[in-house]
Protein backbone atom coordinates (compact mmCIF):
# COMPACT_ATOMS: atom_id res chain seq x y z
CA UNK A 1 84.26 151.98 60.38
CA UNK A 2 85.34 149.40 57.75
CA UNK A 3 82.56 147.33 55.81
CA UNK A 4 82.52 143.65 54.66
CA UNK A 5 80.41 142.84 51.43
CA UNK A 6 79.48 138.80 52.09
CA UNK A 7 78.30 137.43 49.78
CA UNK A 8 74.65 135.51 49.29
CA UNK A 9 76.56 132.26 49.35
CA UNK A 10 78.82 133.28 52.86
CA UNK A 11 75.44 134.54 54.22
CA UNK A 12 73.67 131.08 53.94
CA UNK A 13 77.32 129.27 54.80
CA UNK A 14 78.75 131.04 57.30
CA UNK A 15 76.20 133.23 58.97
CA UNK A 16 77.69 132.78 62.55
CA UNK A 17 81.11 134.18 61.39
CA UNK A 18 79.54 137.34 59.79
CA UNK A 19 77.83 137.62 62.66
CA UNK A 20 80.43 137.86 64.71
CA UNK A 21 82.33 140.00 62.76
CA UNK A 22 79.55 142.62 63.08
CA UNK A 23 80.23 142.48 67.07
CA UNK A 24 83.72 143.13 66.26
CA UNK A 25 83.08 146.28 64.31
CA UNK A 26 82.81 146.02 60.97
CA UNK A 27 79.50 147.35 59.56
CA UNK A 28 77.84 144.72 57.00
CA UNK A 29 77.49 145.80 53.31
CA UNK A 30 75.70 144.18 50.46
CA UNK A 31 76.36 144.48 47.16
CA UNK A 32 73.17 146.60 46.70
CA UNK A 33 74.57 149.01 48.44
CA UNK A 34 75.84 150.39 45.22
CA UNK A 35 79.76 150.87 44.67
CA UNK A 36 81.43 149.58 47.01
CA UNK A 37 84.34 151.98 48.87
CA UNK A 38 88.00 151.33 48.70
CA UNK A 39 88.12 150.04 51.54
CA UNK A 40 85.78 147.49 51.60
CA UNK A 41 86.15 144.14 52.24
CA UNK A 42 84.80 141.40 50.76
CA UNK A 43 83.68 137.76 51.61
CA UNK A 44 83.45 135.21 49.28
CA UNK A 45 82.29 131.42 49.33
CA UNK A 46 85.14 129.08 47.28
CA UNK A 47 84.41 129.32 44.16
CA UNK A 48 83.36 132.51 43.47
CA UNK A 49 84.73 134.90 41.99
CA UNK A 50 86.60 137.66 43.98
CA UNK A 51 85.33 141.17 43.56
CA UNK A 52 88.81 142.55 44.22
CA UNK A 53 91.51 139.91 45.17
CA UNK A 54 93.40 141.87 47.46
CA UNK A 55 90.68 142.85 50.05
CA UNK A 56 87.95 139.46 49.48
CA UNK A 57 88.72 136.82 52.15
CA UNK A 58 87.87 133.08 50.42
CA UNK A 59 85.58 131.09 52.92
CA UNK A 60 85.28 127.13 52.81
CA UNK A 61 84.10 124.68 54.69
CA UNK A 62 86.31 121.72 54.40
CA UNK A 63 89.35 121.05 56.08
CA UNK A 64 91.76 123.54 57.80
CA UNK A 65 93.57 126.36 56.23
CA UNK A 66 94.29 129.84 56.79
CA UNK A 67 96.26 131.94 54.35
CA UNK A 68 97.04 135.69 54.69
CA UNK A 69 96.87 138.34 51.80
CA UNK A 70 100.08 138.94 50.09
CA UNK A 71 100.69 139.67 46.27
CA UNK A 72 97.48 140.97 45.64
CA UNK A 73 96.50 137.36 46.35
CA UNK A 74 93.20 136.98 48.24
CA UNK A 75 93.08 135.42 52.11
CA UNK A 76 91.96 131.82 52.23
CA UNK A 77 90.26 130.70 55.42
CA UNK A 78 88.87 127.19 55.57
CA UNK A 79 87.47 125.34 59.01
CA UNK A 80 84.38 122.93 59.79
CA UNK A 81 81.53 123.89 63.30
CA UNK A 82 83.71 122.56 65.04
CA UNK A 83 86.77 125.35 64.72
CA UNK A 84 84.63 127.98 64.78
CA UNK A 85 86.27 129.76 67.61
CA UNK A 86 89.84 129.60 65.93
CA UNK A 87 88.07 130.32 62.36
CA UNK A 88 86.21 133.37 64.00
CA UNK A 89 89.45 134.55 65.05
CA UNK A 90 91.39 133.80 62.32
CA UNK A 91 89.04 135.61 60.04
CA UNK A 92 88.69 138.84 62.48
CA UNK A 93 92.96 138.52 62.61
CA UNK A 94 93.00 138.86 58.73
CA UNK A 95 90.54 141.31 57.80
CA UNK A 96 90.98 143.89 60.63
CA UNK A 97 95.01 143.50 60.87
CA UNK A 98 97.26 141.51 63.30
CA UNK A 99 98.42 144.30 65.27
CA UNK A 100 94.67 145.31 65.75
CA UNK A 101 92.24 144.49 68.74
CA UNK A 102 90.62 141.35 68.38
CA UNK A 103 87.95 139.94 71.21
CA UNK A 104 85.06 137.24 71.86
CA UNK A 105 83.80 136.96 75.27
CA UNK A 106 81.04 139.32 75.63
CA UNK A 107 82.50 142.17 77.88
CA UNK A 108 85.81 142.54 75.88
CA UNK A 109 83.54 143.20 72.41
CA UNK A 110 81.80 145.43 75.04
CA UNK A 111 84.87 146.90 75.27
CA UNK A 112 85.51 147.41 72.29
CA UNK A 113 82.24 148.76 71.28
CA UNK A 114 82.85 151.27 73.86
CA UNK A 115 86.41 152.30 73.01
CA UNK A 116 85.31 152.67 69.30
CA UNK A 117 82.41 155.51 70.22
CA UNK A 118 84.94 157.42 72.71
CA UNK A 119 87.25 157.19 69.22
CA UNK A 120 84.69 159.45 67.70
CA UNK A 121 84.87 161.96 69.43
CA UNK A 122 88.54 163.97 71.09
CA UNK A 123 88.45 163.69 74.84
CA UNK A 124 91.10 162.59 77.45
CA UNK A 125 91.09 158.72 78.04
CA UNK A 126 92.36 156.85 81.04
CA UNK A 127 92.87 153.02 80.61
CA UNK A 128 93.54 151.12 83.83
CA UNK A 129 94.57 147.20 83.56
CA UNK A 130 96.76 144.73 84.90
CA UNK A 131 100.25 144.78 82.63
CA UNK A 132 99.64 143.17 79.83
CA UNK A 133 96.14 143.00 78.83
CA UNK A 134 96.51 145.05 75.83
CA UNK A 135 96.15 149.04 76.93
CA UNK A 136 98.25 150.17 74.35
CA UNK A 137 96.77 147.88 71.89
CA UNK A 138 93.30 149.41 72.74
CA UNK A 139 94.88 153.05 72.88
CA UNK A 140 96.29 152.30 69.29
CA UNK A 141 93.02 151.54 68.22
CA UNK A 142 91.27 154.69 69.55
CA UNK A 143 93.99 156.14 67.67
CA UNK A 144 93.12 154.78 64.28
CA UNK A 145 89.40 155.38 65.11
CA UNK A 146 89.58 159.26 65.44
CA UNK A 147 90.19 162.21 63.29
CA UNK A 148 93.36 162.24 64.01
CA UNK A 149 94.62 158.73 62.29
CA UNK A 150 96.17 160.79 60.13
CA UNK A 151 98.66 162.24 62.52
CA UNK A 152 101.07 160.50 65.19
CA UNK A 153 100.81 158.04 67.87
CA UNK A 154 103.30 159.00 70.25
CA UNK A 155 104.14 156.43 73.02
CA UNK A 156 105.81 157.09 76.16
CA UNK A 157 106.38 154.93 78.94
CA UNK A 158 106.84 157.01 82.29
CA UNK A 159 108.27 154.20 84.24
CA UNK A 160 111.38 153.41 81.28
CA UNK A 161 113.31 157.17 81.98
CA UNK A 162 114.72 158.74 84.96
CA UNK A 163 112.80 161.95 86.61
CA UNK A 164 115.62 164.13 85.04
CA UNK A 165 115.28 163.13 81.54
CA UNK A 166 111.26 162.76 81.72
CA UNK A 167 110.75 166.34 82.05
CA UNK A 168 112.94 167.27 78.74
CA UNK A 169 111.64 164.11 76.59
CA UNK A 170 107.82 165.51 77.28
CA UNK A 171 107.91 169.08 77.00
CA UNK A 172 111.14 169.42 75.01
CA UNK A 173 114.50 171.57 75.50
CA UNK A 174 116.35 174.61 74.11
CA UNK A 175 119.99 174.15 73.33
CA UNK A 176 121.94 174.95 76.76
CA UNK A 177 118.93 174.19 79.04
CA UNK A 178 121.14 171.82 81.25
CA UNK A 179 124.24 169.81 80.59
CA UNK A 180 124.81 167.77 77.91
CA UNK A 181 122.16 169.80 75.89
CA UNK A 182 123.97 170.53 73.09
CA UNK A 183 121.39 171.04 70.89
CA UNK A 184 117.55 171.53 70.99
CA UNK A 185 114.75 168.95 71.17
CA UNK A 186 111.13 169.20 70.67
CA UNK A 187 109.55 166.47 73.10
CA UNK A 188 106.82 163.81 72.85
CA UNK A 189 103.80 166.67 73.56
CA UNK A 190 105.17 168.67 70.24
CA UNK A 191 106.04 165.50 68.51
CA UNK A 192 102.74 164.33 69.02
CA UNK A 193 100.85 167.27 67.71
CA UNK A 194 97.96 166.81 65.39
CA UNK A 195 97.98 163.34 66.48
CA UNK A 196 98.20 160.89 69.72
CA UNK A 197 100.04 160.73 72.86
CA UNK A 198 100.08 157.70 74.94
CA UNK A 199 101.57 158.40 78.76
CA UNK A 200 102.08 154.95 79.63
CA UNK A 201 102.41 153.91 83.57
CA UNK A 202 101.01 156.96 84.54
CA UNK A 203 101.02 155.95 88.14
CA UNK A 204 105.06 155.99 87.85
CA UNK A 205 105.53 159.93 87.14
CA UNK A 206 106.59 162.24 89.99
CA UNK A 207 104.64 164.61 91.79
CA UNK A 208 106.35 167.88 90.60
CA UNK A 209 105.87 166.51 86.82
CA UNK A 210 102.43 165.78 87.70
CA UNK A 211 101.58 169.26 88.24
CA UNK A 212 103.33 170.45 84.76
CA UNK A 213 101.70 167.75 82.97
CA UNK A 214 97.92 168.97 84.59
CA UNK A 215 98.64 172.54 83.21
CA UNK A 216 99.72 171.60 79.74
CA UNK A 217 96.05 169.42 79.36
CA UNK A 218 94.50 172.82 81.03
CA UNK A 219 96.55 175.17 78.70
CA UNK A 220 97.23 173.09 75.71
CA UNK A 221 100.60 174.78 75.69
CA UNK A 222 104.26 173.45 76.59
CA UNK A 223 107.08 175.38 77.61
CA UNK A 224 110.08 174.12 76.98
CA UNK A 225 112.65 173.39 79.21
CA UNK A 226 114.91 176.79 79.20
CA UNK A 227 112.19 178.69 77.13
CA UNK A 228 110.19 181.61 78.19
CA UNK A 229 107.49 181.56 75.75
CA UNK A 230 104.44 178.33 75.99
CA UNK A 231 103.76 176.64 72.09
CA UNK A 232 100.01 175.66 71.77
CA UNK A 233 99.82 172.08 71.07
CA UNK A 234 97.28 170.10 69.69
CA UNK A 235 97.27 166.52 71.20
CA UNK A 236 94.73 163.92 72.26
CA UNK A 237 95.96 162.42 75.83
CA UNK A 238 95.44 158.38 76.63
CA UNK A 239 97.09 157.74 79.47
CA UNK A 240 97.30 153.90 80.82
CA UNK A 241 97.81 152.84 84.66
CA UNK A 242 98.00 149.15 85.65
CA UNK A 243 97.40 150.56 89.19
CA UNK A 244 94.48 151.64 91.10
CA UNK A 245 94.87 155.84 90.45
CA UNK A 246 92.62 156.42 92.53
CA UNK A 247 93.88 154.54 95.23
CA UNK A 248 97.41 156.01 94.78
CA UNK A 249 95.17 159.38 95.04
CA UNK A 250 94.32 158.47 98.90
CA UNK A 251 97.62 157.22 99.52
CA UNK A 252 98.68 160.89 98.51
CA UNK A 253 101.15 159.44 95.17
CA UNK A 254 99.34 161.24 92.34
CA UNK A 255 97.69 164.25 91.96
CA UNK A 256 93.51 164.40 93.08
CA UNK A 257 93.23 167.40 90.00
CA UNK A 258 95.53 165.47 87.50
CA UNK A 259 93.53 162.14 88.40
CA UNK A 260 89.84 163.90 87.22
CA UNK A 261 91.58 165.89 84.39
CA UNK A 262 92.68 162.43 83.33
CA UNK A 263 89.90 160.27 83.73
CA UNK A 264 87.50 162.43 81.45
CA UNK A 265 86.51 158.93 80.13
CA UNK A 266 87.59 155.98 82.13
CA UNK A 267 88.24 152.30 80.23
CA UNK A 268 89.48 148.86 81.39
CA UNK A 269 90.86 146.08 80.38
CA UNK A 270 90.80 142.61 82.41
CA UNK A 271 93.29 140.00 83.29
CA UNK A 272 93.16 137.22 80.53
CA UNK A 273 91.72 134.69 83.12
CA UNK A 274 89.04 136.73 83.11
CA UNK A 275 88.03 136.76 79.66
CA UNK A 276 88.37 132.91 78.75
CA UNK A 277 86.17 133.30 75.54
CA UNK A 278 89.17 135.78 74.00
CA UNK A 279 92.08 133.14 73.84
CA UNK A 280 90.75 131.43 70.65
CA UNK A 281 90.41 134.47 68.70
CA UNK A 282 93.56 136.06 70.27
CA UNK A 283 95.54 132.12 70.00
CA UNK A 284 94.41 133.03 65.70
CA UNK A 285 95.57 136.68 65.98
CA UNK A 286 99.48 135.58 67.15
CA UNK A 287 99.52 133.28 64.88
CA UNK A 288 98.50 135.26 62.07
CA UNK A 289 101.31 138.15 63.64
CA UNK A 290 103.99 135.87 63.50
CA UNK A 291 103.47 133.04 61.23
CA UNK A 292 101.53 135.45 58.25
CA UNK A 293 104.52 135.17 56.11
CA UNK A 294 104.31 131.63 55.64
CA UNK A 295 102.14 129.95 53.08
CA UNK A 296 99.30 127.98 54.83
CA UNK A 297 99.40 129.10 58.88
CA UNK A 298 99.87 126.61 61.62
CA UNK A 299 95.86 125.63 62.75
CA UNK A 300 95.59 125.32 66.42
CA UNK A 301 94.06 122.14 67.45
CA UNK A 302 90.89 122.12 69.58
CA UNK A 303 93.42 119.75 72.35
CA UNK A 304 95.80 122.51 72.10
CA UNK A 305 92.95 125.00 72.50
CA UNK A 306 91.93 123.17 75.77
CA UNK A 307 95.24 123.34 76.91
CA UNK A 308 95.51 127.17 76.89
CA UNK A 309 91.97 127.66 77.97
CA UNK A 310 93.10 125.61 81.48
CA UNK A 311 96.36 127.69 81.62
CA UNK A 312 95.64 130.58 84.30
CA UNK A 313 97.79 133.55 82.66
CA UNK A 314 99.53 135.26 85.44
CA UNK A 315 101.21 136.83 82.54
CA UNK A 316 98.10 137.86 80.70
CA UNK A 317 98.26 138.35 76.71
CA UNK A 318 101.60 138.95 77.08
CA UNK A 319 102.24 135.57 77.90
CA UNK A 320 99.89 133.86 75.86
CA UNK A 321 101.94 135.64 73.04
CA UNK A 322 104.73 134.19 73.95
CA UNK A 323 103.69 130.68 74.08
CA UNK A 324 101.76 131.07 70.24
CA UNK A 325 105.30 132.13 68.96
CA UNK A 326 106.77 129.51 71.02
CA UNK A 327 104.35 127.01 69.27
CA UNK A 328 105.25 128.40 65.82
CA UNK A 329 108.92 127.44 66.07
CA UNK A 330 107.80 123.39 67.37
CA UNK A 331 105.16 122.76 65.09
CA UNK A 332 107.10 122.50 62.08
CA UNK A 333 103.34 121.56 60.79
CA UNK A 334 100.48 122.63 59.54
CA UNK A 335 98.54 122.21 63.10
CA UNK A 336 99.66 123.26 66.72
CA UNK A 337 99.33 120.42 69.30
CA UNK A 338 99.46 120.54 72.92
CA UNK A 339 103.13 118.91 72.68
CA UNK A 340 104.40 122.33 71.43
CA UNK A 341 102.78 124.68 74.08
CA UNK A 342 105.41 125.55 76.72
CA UNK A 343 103.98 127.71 79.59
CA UNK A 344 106.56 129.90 81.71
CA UNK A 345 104.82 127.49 84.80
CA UNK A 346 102.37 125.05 85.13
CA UNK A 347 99.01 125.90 85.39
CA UNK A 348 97.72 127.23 89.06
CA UNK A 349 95.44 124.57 90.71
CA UNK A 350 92.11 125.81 90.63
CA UNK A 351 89.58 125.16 93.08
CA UNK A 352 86.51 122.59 92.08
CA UNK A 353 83.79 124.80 93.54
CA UNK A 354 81.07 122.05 93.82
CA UNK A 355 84.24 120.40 95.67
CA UNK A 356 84.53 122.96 97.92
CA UNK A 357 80.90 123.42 99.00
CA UNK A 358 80.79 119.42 99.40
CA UNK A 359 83.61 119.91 101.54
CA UNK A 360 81.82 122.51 103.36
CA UNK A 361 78.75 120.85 103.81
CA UNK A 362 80.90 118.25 105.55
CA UNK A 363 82.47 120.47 108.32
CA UNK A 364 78.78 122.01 108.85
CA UNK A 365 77.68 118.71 109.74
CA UNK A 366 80.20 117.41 112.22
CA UNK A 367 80.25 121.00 113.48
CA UNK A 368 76.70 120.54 114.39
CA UNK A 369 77.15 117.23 115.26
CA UNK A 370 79.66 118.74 117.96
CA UNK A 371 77.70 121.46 119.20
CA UNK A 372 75.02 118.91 119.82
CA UNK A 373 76.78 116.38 121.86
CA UNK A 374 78.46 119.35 123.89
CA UNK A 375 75.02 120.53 124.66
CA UNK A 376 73.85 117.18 125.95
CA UNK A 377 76.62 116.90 127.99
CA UNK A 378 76.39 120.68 129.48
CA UNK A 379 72.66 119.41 130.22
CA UNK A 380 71.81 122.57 127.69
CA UNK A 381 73.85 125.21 128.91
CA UNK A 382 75.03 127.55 126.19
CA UNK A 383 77.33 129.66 128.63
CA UNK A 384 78.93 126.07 129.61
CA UNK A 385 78.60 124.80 126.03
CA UNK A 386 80.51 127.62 124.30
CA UNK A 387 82.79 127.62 126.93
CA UNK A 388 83.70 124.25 126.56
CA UNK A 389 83.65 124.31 122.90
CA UNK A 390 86.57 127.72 123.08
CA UNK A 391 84.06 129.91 121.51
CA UNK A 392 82.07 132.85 122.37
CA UNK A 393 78.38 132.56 122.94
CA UNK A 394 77.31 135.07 120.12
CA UNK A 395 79.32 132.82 117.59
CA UNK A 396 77.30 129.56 119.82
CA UNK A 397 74.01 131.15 118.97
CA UNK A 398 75.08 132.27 115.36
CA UNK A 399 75.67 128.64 115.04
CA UNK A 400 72.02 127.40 116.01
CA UNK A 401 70.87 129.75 114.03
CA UNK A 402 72.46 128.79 111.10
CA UNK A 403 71.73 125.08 111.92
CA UNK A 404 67.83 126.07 112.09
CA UNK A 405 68.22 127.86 108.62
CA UNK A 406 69.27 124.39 107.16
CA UNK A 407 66.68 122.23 108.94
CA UNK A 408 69.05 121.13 111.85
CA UNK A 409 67.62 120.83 114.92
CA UNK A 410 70.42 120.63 117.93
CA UNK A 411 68.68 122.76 120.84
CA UNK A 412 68.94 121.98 124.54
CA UNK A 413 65.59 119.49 124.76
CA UNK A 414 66.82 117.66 121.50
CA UNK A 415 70.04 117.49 122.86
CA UNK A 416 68.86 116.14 125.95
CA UNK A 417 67.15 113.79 124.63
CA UNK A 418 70.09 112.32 122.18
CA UNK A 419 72.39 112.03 125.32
């Protein structure tokens, strides 16, 4: 886990950010803590001095601005209460990496949290999510958690290669195996060894490769394609579905025994919609991934920011990367405006829910208003009331009931008497 040193100034001025920082990850330091580690980062008010220019991230209060490290040259991150969203991101975008997970509603830095202790320790993961929601991101980042940062992060995506060439490109080959092999080739599972291997679309392999796959995580040995003899292998499995697995269990499309030997430790990521607090801090993170080259980055305004928050993401991060890179080309600025988002579709209508129950409240009371009059007129007959009415008498007497519930009175005397 990385530390950030703040210091007393950034702990009185921007309390909220470090704050939120800790959710993210990073473990808080202080500079009593002795020396600090190589990695540290530090946090500095403007105007002090930086500790160590490249890792200290320059915090002020006045204006916008966000600048990235480069040169040895500190970051420079500048935004008033009310950017704190895009600040928070911003700042979590520059000290943790752009490529890296960032989050701010409460159950993706749950999420996080979570992913970061299965990181500690070596068993199988299984990340379900819609496509596009940032598995891989999240698998990456269990990656760089673990022991076995050191090593490689292999990534495979089962649904990109035929059933003939999957087989060979995950176990490997011996020169001669098949045609066209004219030479040998190791596969992801040895490539991968000491390190990572990410079987993306899981759902997508074939049944007989299914049952090859379950005995190399039994085993820990591949046998190559043409070979005789198994190689041990030492590789950490994620594997990522953006179906329901165990749904595609029932419907008899993946293995029940591959599933469980899978799913040691089960994660999962939600659709964007979902999650409305993330697109701030994710809205920084693009920009900081594709605009960090530049001197001062493009600031998203809080307009803009309202704009994507209304947006309902059929296309999930994915998309919302594409419109911040979109954005970046526009602006020409130093600030992002709504003028220069351009969504793949408009926005899906959403439903005003006090609206809707309005709405309903409305048919309840001409509905009772019905079954009242028809009553009157059946002289209080609820065989020749529902009859009229085209409904059965259960649903007649479900109605009353409910009427009753909300203080409507419409039985057979009342009615009666109303004719």
């Amino acid at each position: 886990m990385r530390s950030i040193v703040p210091s007393a100034a950034v702990l009185r001025q921007k309390y909220a950010l470090v704050s939120s920082l800790r959710a993210q990850g990073f473990a808080i330091g202080t500079c009593e803590d002795g020396r600090p580690a190589a990695q540290d980062l530090f946090l500095v008010a403007e105007g002090e001095v930086p500790p160590a220019a490249a890792r200290t991230l320059i915090l002020g209060d006045e204006g916008r601005q966000a600048i990235a490290f480069g040169d040895g040259n500190p970051a420079r991150l500048s935004y008033t209460a009310d950017d704190a969203a895009v600040g928070a991101g911003f700042a979590t975008a520059l000290l943790r990496g752009p490529h890296e997970p960032v989050a701010a509603d409460p159950e993706s830095l749950a999420l996080l949290a979570l992913a970061e202790r299965v990181a500690a320790s070596d068993i199988t993961v299984l990340i379900n999510g819609p496509t596009g929601t940032g598995k891989e991101v999240l698998a990456r980042a269990i990656h760089n958690g673990s022991t076995r940062r050191e090593g490689p992060f292999v990534a495979l995506n089962c649904a990109a290669l035929p059933e003939t060439m999957l087989e060979a490109m995950l176990f490997g080959h011996q020169k001669g195996a098949f045609t066209g092999a004219s030479s040998g080739g190791q596969g992801f599972f040895r490539a991968a060894h000491g390190g990572t291997l990410l079987l993306d679309e899981i759902a997508e392999m074939p049944l007989n490769l299914q049952a090859k796959l379950l005995r190399v995580l039994q085993e820990r040995e591949v046998v190559p394609i043409g070979g005789t003899m198994p190689e041990k292998v030492d590789v950490r499995v994620i594997a990522c579905a953006n179906r329901d697995l165990q749904g595609e269990v029932t419907a008899g499309r993946f293995r029940a025994d591959l599933y469980y030997r899978l799913s040691v430790f089960p994660l999962t990521t939600k659709a964007l919609a979902e999650r409305p607090g993330d697109i701030a801090a994710l809205s920084a993170a693009m920009v900081v991934r594709h605009a960090g080259g530049r001197g001062a980055m493009p600031w998203i305004s809080n307009e803009a920011l309202d704009a994507l928050a209304s947006h309902d993401w059929p296309g999930n991060v994915r998309e919302l990367e594409n419109v911040i890179q979109r954005a970046l080309l526009l602006c020409g600025g130093r600030t992002i405006d709504p003028e220069h988002l351009i969504f793949d579709r408009p926005a899906a209508r959403r439903v005003d829910v006090e609206a809707a129950g309005t709405l309903s409240n409305i048919v309840q009371i001409h509905e009772f208003a019905a079954i009242r009059e028809m009553l009157a007129e059946c002289g209080g007959s609820r065989i020749e009331t529902a009859k009229r009415l085209g409904i059965s008498e259960r649903t007649l007497r479900y109605r009353l009931a409910k009427a009753r519930e909300q203080g409507e009175s419409i039985d057979a005397g009342k009615a009666r008497a109303s004719a």
